[in-house]
C-alpha atoms as a PDB file:
ATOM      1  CA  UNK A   1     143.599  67.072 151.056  1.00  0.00           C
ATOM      2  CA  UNK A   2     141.434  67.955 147.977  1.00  0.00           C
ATOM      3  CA  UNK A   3     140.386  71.139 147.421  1.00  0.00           C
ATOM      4  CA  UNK A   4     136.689  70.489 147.508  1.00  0.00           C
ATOM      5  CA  UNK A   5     138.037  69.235 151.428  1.00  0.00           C
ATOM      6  CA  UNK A   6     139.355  72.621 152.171  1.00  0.00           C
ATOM      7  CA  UNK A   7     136.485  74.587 151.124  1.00  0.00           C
ATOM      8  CA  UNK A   8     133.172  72.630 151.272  1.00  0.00           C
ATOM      9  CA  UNK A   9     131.204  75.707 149.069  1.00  0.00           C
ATOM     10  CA  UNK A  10     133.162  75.396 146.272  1.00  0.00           C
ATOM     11  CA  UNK A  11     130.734  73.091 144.234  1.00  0.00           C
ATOM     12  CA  UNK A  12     127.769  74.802 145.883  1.00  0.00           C
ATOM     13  CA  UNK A  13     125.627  77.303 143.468  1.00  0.00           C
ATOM     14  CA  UNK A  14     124.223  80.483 144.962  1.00  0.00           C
ATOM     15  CA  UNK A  15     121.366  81.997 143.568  1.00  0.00           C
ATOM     16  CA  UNK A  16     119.364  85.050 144.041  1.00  0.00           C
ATOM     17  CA  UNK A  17     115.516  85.511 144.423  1.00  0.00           C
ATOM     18  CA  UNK A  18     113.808  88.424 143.964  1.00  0.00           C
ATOM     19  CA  UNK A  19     110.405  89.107 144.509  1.00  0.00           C
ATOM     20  CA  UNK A  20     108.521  90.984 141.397  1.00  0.00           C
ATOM     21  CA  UNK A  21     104.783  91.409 141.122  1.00  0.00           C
ATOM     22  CA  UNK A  22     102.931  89.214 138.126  1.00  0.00           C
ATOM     23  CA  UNK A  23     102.231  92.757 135.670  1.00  0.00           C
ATOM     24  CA  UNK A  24     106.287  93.046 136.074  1.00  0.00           C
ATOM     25  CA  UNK A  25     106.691  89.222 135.106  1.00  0.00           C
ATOM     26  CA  UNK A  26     104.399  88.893 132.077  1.00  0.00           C
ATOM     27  CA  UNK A  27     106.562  92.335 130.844  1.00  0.00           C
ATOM     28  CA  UNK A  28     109.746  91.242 131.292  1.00  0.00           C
ATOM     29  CA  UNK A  29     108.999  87.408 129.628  1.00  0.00           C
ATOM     30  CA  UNK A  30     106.707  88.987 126.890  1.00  0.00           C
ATOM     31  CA  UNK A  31     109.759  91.576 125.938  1.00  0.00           C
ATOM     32  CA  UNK A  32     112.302  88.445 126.087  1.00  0.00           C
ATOM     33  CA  UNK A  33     109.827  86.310 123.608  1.00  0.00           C
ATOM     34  CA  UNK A  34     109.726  89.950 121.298  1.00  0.00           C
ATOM     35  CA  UNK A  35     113.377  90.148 121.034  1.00  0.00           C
ATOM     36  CA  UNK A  36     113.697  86.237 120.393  1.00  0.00           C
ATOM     37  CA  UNK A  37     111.436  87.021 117.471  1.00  0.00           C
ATOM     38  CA  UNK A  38     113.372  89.634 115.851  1.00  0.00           C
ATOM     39  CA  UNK A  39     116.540  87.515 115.978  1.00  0.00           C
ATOM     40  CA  UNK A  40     114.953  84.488 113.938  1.00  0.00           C
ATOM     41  CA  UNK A  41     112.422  86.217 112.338  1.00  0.00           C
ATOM     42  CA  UNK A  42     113.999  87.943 109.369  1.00  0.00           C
ATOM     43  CA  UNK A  43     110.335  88.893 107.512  1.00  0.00           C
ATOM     44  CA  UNK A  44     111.148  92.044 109.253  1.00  0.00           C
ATOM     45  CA  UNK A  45     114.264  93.273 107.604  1.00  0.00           C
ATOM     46  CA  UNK A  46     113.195  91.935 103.657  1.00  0.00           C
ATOM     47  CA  UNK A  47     112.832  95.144 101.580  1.00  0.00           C
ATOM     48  CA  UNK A  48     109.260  96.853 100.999  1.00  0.00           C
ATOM     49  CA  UNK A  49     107.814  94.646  98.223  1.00  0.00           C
ATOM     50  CA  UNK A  50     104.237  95.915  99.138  1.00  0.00           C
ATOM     51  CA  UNK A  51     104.699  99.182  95.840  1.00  0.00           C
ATOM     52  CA  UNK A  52     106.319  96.415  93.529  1.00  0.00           C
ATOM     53  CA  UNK A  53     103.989  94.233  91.852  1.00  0.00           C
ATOM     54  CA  UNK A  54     103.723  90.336  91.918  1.00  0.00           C
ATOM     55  CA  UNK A  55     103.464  88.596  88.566  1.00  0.00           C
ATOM     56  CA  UNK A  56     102.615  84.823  88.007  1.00  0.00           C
ATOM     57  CA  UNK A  57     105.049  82.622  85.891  1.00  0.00           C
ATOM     58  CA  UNK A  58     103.493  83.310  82.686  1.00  0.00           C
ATOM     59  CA  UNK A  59     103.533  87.345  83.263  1.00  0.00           C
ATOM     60  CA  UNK A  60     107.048  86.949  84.218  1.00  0.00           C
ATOM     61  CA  UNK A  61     107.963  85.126  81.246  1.00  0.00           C
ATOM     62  CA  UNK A  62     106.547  87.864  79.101  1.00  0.00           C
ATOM     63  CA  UNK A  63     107.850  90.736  80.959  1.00  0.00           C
ATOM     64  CA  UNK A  64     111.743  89.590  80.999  1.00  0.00           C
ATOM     65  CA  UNK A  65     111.270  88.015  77.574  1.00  0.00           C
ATOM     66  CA  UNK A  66     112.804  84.266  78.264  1.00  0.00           C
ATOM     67  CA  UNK A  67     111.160  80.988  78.410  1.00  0.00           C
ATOM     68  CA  UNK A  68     109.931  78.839  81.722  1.00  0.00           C
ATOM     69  CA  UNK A  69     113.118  77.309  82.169  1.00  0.00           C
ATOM     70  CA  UNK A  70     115.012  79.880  81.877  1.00  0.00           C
ATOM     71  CA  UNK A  71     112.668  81.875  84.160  1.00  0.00           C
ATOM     72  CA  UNK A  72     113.276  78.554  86.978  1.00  0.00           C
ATOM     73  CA  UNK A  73     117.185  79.350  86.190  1.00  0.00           C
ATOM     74  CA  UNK A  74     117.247  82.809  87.058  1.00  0.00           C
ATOM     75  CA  UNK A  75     115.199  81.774  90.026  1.00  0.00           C
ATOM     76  CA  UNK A  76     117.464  79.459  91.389  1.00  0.00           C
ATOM     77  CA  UNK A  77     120.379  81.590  90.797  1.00  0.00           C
ATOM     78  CA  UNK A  78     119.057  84.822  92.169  1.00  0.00           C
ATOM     79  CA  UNK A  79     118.503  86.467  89.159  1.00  0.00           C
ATOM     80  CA  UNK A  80     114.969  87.779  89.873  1.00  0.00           C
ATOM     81  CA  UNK A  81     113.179  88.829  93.129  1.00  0.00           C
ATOM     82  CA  UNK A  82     110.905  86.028  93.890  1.00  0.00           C
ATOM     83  CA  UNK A  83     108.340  85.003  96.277  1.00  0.00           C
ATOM     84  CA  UNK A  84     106.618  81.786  97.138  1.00  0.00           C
ATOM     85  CA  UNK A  85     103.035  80.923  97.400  1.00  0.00           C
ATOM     86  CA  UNK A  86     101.883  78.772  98.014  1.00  0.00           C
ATOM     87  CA  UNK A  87     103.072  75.948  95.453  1.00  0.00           C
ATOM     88  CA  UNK A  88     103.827  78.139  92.565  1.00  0.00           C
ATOM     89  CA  UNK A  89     106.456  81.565  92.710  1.00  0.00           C
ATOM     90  CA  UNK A  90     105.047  85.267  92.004  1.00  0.00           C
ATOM     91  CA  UNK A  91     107.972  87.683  90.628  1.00  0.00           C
ATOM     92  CA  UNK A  92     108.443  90.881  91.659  1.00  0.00           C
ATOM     93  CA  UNK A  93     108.380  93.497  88.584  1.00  0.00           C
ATOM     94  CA  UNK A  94     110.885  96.049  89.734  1.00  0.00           C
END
């Protein structure tokens, strides 16, 4: 004899139901949706840019003294605090 023979609830799923009024409900699903948003967004936890001022490409080339390319390097490489907007990158002069 099988197990699942001997005791016929074994592949049977209890659940619970509670009753909770609608207020309670939109609470407890709004604070779920507010946590998953904190755990993918990460906007959040970037440093305060807002005191730091953005400069466009050519600004940035003249403040760090190098050329576009070498501006696109440091870029890529993490060199310099950068932002993206749009198409084009604004630099953060720190």
């Amino acid at each position: 004899m099988s197990p699942q023979e001997k005791n016929p609830h074994m592949n049977k799923k209890f659940i619970q139901i509670e009753s909770v009024s609608s207020d309670d409900f939109k609470k407890s699903i709004l604070e779920d949706i507010a946590l998953l948003l904190d755990e993918k967004c990460d906007c959040c936890n970037e440093p305060d840019t807002t005191s730091k001022e953005l400069m466009n490409t050519k600004e940035a080339c003249a403040y760090f003294k190098v050329s576009v390319p070498t501006l696109k390097r440091m870029r890529e490489r993490g060199g310099v605090e950068n932002r993206r907007v749009g198409k084009s990158f604004r630099y953060l002069r720190v």
